[in-house]
C-alpha atoms as a PDB file:
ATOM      1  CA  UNK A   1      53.366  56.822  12.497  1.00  0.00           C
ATOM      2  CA  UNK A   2      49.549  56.194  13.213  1.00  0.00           C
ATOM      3  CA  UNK A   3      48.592  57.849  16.602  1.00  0.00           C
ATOM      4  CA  UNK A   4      44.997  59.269  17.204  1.00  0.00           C
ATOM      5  CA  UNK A   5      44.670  56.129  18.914  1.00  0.00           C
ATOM      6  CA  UNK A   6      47.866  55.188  20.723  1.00  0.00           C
ATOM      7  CA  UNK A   7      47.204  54.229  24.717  1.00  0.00           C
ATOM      8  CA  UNK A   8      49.695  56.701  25.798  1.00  0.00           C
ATOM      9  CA  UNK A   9      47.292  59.740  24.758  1.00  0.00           C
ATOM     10  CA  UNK A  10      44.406  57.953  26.102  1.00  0.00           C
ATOM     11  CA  UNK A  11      46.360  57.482  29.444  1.00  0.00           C
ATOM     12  CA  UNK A  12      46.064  60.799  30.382  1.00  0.00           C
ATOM     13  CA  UNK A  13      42.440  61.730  31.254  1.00  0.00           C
ATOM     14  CA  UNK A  14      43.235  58.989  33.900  1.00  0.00           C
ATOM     15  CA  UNK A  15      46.263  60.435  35.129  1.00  0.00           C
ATOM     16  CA  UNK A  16      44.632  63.844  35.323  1.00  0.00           C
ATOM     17  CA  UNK A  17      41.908  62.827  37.520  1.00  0.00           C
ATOM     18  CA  UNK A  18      44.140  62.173  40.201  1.00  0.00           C
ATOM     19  CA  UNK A  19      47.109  65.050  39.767  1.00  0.00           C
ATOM     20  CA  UNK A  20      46.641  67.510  42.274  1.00  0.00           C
ATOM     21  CA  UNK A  21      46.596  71.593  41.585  1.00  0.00           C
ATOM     22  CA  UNK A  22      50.334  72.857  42.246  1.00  0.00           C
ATOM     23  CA  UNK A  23      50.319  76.120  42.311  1.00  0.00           C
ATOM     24  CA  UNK A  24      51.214  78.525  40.143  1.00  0.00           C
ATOM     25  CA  UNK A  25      54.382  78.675  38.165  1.00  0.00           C
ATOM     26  CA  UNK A  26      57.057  81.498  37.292  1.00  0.00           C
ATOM     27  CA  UNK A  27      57.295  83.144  33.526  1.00  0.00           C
ATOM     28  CA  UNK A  28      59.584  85.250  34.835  1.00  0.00           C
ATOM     29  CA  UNK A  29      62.294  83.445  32.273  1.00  0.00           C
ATOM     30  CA  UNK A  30      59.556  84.186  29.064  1.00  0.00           C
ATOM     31  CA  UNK A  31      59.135  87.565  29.797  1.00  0.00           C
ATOM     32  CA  UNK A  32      62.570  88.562  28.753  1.00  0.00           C
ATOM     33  CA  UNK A  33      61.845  87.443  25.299  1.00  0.00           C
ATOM     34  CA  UNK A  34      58.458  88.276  25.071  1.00  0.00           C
ATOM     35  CA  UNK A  35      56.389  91.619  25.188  1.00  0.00           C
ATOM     36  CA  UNK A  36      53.412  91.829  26.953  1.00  0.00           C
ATOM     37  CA  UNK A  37      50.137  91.232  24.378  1.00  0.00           C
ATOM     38  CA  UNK A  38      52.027  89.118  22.230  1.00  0.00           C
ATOM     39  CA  UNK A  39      50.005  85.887  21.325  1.00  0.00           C
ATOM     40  CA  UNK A  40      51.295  82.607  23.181  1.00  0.00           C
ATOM     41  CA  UNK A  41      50.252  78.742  22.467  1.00  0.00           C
ATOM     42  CA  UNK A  42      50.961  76.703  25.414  1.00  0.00           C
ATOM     43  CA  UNK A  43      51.452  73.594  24.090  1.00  0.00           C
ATOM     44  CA  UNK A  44      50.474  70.389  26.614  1.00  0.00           C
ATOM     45  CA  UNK A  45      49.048  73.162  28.957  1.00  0.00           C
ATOM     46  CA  UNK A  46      47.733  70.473  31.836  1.00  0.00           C
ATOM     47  CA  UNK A  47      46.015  71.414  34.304  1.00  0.00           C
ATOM     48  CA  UNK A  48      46.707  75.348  33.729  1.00  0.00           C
ATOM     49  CA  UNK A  49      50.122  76.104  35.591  1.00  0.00           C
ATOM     50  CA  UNK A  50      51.491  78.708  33.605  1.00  0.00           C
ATOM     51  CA  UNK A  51      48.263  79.789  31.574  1.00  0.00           C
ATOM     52  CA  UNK A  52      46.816  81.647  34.857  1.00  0.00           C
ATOM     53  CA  UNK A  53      50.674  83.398  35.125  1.00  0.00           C
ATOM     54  CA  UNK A  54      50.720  83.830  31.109  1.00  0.00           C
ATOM     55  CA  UNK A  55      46.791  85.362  30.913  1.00  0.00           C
ATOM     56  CA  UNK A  56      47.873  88.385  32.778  1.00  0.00           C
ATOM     57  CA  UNK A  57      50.484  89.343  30.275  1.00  0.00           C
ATOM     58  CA  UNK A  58      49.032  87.914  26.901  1.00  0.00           C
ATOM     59  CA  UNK A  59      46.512  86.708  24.634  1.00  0.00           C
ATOM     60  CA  UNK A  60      47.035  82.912  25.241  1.00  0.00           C
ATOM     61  CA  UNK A  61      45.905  79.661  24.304  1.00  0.00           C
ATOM     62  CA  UNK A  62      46.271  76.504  26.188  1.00  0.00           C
ATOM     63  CA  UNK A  63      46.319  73.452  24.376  1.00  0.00           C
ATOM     64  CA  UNK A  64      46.552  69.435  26.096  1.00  0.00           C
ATOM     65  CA  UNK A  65      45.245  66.048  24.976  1.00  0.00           C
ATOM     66  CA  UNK A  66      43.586  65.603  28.223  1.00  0.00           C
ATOM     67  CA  UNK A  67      39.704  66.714  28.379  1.00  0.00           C
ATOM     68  CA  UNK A  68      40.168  66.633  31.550  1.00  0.00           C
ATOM     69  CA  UNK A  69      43.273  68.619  32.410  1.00  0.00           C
ATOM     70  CA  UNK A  70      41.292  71.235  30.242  1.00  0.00           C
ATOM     71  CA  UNK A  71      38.399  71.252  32.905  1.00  0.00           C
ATOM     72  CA  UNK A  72      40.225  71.346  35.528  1.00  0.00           C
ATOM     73  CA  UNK A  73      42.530  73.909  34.115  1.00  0.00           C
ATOM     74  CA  UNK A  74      38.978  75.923  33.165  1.00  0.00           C
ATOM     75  CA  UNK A  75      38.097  75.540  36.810  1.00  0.00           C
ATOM     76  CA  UNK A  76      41.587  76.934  38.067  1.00  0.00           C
ATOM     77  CA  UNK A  77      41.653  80.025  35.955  1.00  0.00           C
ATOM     78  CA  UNK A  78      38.168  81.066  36.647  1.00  0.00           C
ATOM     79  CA  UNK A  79      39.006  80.615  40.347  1.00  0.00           C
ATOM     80  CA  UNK A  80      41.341  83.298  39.777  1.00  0.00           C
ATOM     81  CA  UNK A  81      39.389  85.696  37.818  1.00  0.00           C
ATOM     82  CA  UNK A  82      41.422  84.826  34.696  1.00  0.00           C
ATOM     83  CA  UNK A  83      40.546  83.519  31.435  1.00  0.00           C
ATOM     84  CA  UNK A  84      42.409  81.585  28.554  1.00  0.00           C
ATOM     85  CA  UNK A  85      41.007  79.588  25.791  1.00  0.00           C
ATOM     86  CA  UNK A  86      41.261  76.148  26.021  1.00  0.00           C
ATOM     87  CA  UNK A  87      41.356  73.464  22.909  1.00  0.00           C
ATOM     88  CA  UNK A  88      41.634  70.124  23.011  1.00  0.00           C
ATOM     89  CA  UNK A  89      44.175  68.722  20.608  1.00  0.00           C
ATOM     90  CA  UNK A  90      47.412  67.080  20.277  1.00  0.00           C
ATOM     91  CA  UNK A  91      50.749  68.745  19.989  1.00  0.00           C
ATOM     92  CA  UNK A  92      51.846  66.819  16.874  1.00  0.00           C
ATOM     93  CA  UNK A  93      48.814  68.208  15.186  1.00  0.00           C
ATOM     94  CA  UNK A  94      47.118  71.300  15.861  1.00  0.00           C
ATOM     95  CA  UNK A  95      44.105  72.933  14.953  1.00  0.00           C
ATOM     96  CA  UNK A  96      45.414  76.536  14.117  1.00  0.00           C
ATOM     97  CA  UNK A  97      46.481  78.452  11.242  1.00  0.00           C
ATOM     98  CA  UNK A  98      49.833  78.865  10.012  1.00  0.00           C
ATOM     99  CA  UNK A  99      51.860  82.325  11.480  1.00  0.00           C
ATOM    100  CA  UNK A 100      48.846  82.269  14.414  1.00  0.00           C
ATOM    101  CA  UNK A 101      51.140  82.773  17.472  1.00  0.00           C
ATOM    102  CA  UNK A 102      54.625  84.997  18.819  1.00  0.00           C
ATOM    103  CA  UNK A 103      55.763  81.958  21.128  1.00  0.00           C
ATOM    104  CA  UNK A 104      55.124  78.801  21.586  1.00  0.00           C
ATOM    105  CA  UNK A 105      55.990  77.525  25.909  1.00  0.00           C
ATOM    106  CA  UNK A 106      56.502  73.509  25.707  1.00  0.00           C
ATOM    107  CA  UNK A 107      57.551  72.273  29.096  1.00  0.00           C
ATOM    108  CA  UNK A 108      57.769  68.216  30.347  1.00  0.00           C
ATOM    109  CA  UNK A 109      55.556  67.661  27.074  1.00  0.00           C
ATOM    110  CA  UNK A 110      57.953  66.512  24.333  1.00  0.00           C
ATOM    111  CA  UNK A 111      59.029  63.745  26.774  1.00  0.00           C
ATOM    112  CA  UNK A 112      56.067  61.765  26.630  1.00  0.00           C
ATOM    113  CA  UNK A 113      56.174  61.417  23.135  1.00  0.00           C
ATOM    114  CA  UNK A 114      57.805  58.854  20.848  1.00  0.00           C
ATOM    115  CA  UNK A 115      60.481  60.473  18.393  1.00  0.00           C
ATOM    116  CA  UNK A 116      58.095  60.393  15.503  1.00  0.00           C
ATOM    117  CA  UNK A 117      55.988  62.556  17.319  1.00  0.00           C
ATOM    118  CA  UNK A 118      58.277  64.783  18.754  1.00  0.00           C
ATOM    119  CA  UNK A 119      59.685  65.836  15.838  1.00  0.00           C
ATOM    120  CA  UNK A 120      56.037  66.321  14.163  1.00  0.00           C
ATOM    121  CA  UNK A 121      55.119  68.343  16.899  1.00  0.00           C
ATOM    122  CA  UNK A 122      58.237  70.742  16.636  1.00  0.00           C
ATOM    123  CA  UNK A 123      57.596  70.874  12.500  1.00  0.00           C
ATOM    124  CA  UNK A 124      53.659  72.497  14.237  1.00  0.00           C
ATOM    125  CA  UNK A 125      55.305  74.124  16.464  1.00  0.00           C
ATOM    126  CA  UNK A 126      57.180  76.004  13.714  1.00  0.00           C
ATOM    127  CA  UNK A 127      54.295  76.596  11.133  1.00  0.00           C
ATOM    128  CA  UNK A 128      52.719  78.250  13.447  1.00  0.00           C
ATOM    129  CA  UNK A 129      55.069  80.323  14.806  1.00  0.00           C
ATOM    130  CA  UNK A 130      55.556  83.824  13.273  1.00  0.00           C
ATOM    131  CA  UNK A 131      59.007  84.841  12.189  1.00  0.00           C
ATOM    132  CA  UNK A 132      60.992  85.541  15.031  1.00  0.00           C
ATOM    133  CA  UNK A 133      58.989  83.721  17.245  1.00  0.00           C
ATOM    134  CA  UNK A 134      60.157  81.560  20.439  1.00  0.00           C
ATOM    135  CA  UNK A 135      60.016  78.315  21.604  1.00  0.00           C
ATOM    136  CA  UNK A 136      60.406  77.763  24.955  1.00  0.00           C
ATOM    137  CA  UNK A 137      61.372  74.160  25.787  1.00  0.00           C
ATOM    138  CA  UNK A 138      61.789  71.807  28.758  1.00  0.00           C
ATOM    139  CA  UNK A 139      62.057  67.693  29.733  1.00  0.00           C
ATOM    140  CA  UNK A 140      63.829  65.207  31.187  1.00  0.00           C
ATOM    141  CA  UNK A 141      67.427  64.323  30.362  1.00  0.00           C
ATOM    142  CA  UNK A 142      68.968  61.363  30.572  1.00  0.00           C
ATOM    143  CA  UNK A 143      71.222  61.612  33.624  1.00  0.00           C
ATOM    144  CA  UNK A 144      67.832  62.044  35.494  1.00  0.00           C
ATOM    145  CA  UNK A 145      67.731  58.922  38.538  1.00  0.00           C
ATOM    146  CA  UNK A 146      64.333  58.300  37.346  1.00  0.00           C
ATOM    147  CA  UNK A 147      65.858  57.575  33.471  1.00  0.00           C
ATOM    148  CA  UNK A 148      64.780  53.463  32.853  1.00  0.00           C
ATOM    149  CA  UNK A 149      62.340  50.821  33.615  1.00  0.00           C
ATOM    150  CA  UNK A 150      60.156  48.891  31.046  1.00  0.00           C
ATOM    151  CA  UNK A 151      60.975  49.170  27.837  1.00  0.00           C
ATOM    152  CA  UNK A 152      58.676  51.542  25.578  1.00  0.00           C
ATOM    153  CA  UNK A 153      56.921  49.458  23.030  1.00  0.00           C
ATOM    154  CA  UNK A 154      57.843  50.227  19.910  1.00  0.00           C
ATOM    155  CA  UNK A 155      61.690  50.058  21.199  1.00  0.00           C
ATOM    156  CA  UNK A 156      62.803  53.628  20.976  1.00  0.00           C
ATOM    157  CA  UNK A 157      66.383  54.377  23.334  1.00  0.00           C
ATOM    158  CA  UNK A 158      65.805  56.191  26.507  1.00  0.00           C
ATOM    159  CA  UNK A 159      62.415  55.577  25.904  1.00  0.00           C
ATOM    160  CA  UNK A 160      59.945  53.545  28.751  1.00  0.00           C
ATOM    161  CA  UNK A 161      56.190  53.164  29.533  1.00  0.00           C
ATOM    162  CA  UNK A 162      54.869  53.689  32.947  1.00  0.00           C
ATOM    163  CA  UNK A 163      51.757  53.935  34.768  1.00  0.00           C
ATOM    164  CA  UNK A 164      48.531  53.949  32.424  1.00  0.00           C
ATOM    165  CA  UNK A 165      51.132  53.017  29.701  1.00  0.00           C
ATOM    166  CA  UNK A 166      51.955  56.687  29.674  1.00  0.00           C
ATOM    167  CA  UNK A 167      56.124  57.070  27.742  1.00  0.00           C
ATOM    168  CA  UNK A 168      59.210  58.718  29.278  1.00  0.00           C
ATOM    169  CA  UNK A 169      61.762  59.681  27.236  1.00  0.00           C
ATOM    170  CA  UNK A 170      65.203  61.082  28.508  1.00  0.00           C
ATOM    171  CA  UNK A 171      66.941  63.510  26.422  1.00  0.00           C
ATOM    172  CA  UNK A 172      70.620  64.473  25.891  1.00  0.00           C
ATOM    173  CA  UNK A 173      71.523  67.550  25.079  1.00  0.00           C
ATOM    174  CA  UNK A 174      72.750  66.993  21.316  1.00  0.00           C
ATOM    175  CA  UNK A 175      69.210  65.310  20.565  1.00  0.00           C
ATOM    176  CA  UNK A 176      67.198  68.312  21.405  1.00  0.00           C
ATOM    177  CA  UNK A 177      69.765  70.092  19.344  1.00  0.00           C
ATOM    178  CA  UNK A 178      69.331  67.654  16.261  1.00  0.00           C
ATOM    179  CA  UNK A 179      65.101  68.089  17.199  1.00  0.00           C
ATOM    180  CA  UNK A 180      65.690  71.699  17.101  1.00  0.00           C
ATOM    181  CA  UNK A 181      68.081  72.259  14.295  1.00  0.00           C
ATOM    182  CA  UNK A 182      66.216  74.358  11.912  1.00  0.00           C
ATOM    183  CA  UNK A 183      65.502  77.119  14.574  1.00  0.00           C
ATOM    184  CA  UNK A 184      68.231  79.480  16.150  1.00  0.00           C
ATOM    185  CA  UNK A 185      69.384  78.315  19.660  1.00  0.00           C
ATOM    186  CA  UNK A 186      69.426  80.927  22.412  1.00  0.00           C
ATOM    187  CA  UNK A 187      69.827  78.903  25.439  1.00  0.00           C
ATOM    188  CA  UNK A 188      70.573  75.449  25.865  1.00  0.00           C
ATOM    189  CA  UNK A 189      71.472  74.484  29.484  1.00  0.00           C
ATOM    190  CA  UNK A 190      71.176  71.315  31.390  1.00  0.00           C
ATOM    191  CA  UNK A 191      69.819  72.026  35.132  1.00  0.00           C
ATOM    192  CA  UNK A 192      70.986  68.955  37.202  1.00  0.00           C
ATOM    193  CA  UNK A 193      70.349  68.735  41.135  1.00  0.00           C
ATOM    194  CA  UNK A 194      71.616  66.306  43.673  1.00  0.00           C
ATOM    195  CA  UNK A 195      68.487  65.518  46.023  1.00  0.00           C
ATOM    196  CA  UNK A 196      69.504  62.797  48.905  1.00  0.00           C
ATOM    197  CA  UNK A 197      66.756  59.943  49.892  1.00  0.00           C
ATOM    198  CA  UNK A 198      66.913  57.578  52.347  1.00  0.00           C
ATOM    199  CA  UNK A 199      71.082  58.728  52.998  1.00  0.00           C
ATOM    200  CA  UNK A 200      71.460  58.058  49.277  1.00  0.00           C
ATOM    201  CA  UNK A 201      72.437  60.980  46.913  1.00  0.00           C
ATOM    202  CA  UNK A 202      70.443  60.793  43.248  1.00  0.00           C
ATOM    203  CA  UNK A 203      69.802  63.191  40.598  1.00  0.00           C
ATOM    204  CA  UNK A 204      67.692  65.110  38.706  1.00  0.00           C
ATOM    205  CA  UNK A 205      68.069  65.922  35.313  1.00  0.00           C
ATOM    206  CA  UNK A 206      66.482  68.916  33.140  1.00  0.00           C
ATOM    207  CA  UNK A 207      67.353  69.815  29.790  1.00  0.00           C
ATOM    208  CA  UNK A 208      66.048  73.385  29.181  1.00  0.00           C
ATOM    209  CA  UNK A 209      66.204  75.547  25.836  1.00  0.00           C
ATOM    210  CA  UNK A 210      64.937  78.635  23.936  1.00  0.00           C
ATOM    211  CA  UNK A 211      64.729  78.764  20.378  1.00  0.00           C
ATOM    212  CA  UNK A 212      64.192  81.054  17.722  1.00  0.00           C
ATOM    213  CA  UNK A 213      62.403  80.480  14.701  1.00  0.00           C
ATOM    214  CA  UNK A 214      64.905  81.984  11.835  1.00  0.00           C
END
């Protein structure tokens, strides 16, 4: 599939310039697997969430197709006294060599991605993981409330395009198996949650995995 050029990449510089900073987030969960100054790609890194958590504990790389997420991931980091290098790239292909990192953290990335790309970016993910190394994995599933709308076009199932013509995709538990068969599972757990709006109960859906590369 050709897609340097596909609108859903280009769609998020725009979407970026209006996502607000949300604080910090936990790596409590990686640090069990991983020891400290162990080399980490984050891979869709944003606008620097976990990299300002991840630079305190290891030599880290944050990676996103979104200029500028980067800058204002940059502008975060340096905020907080911390530093992490930043490279602007896809997922699906990425500039690094082969056996370059310990772990590899992927969270609400693969989900914007059609399948063809998903399953290129895992086949990166592991060439460039060492052996032994971890991928840490998280995105929608398909019980989620917010799973439909328009159509994602090329047709893929559980598949839509929203603002910007950015994609959704809504996973179920035996596809991120199949998209992560050649590694060894460790955890594989779906995290729903009931939230109520308006008097009406919906849910949320997260499908949440670690995987080792054999």
């Amino acid at each position: 599939m050709e897609v340097s050029s596909k609108t859903h990449f280009l769609a998020w510089d725009k979407e970026y310039s209006h996502i607000k900073w949300g604080g910090p987030a936990s790596i409590r969960s990686l640090q069990a697997y991983l020891a400290p100054g162990l080399r980490i790609l984050d891979a869709g890194s944003g606008n620097g969430r976990y990299l300002g958590e991840l630079s305190k504990h290891y030599d880290v790389i944050g990676v996103d197709v979104s200029l500028t997420a980067l800058y204002s991931s940059r502008a975060q980091l340096a905020r907080s006294h911390r530093f992490a290098e930043h490279v602007g790239a896809s997922v699906h292909t990425l500039p690094f060599k082969s056996g370059s990192f310990d772990g590899t953290i992927c969270y609400g990335v693969l989900q914007h991605l059609f399948k063809g790309e998903r399953e290129a970016a895992v086949r990166e993910f592991s060439r460039l993981l060492n052996s032994g190394g971890f991928i840490f994995f998280e995105a929608f599933g398909c019980e989620d409330m917010r799973c439909g709308g328009e159509p994602s076009n090329p047709f893929e199932e559980k598949t839509f395009s929203r603002q910007n013509g950015i994609i959704y995709h809504y996973f179920t538990e035996e596809e991120v198996k199949e998209l992560f068969c050649g590694f060894k599972t460790l955890e594989l757990e779906n995290i729903i949650k009931e939230k109520t709006f308006r008097g009406k109960s919906y849910l949320r859906h997260m499908v949440r995995g670690v995987f080792r590369k054999l």
